[in-house]
Structure formats: structure tokens, C-alpha cells
Protein backbone atom coordinates (compact mmCIF):
# COMPACT_ATOMS: atom_id res chain seq x y z
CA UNK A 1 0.00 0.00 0.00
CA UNK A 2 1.66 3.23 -0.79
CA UNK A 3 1.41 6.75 0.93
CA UNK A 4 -1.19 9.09 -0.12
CA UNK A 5 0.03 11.93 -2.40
CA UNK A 6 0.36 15.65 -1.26
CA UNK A 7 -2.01 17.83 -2.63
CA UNK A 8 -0.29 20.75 -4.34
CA UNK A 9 -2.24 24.27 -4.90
CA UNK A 10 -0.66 26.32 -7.46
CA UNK A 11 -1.77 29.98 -6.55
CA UNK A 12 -1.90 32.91 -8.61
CA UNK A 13 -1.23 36.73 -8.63
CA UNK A 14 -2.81 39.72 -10.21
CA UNK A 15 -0.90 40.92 -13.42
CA UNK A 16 -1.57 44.84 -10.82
CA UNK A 17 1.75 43.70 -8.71
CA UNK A 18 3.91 44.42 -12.04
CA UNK A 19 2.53 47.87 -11.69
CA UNK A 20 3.09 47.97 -8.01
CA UNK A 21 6.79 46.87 -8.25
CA UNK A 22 7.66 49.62 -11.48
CA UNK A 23 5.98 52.31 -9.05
CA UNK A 24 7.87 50.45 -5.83
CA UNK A 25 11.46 51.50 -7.62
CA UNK A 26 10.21 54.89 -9.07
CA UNK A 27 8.99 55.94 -6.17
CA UNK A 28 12.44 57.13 -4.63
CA UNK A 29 13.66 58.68 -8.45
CA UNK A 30 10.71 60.71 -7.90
CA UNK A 31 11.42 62.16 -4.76
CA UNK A 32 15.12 62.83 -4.97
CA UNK A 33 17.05 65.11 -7.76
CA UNK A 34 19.72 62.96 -8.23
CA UNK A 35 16.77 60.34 -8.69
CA UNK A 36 14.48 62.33 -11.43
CA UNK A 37 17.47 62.18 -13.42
CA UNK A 38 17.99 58.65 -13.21
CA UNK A 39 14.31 58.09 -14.40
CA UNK A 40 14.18 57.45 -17.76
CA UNK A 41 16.48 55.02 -17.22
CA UNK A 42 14.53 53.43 -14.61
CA UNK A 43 11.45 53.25 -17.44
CA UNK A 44 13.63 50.83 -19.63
CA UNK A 45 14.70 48.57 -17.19
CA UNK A 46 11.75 49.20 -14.52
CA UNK A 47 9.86 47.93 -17.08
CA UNK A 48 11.68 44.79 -17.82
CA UNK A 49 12.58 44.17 -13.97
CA UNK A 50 8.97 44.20 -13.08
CA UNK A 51 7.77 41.65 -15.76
CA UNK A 52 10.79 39.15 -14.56
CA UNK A 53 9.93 39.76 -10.60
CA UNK A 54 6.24 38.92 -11.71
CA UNK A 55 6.94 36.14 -13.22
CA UNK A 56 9.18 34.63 -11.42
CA UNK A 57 6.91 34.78 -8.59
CA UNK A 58 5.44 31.47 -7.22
CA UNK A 59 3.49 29.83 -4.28
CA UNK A 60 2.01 26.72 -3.82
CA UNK A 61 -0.20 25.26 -1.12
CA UNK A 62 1.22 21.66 -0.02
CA UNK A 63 -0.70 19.53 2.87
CA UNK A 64 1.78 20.52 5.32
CA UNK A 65 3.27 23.97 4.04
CA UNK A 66 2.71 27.40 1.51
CA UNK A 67 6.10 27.76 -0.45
CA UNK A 68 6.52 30.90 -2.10
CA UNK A 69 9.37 31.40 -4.49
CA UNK A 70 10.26 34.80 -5.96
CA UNK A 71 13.46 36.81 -7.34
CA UNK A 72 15.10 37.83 -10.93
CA UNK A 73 18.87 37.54 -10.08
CA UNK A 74 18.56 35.58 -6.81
CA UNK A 75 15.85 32.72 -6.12
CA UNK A 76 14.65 32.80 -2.65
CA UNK A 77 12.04 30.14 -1.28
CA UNK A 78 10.27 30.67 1.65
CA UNK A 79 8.63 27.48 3.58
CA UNK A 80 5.91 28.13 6.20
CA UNK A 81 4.83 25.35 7.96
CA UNK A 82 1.11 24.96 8.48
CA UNK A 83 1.30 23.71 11.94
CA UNK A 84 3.18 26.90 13.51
């Protein structure tokens, strides 16, 4: 007789959080001078940094735990165990 299987819930986010992260990082351009100039730049790769961050964004629902995985450069995975 073998073990049951863990039941795994892929979970989704809203396409807003690319939005959210592009205004995240323009946020301090905006309010510094040095910043402002910086901005354009920040529209090019805002842009693309957002889109990446979104989708490399992850979490899944396990019987025992929510994993979320996120980053563009550097993975990180976060466990949290369900019975804490």
C-alpha cells in the first residue's frame, strides 16, 4: 500500500503587482534630484525588472506547508509550515 500523495495548490497573482513593483522602484527617483534624473532610465529597465519579478513569482499550497518562491537575479524560497 503506498502513501497518499500531497495535494499541491498552485496559486496565482494579479498581473496589478507588475505595476506595483515599477511604481515600488520609481517611487524614490521621484522624490530625490539625483533620482528624477535617473528616471528614464529606470522606465527601460523598470519595465523589464517588473515583468521578470512577476513572473518569477510562485506559491504553492502543499498539505503541510505554503512555499513561495520569488526573485530575478537571486531565487529565494520561503517554507511556512502549516502547523506553527
Amino acid at each position: 500500500m503506498s502513501a497518499p500523495s500531497a495535494t499541491i495548490i498552485e496559486g496565482q497573482f494579479s498581473p496589478k503587482l507588475k505595476a506595483y513593483y515599477f511604481l515600488q522602484g520609481a517611487w524614490p527617483l521621484v522624490v530625490t534630484v539625483v533620482g528624477i534624473l535617473l528616471l528614464p532610465l529606470w522606465a527601460i529597465f523598470g519595465t523589464w525588472w517588473a515583468g521578470r519579478y512577476y513572473a518569477s513569482l510562485k506559491m504553492e499550497l502543499t498539505d503541510r506547508s505554503v512555499i513561495i518562491c520569488k526573485g530575478v537575479w537571486f531565487r529565494q524560497e520561503l517554507t511556512i509550515p502549516l502547523d506553527k
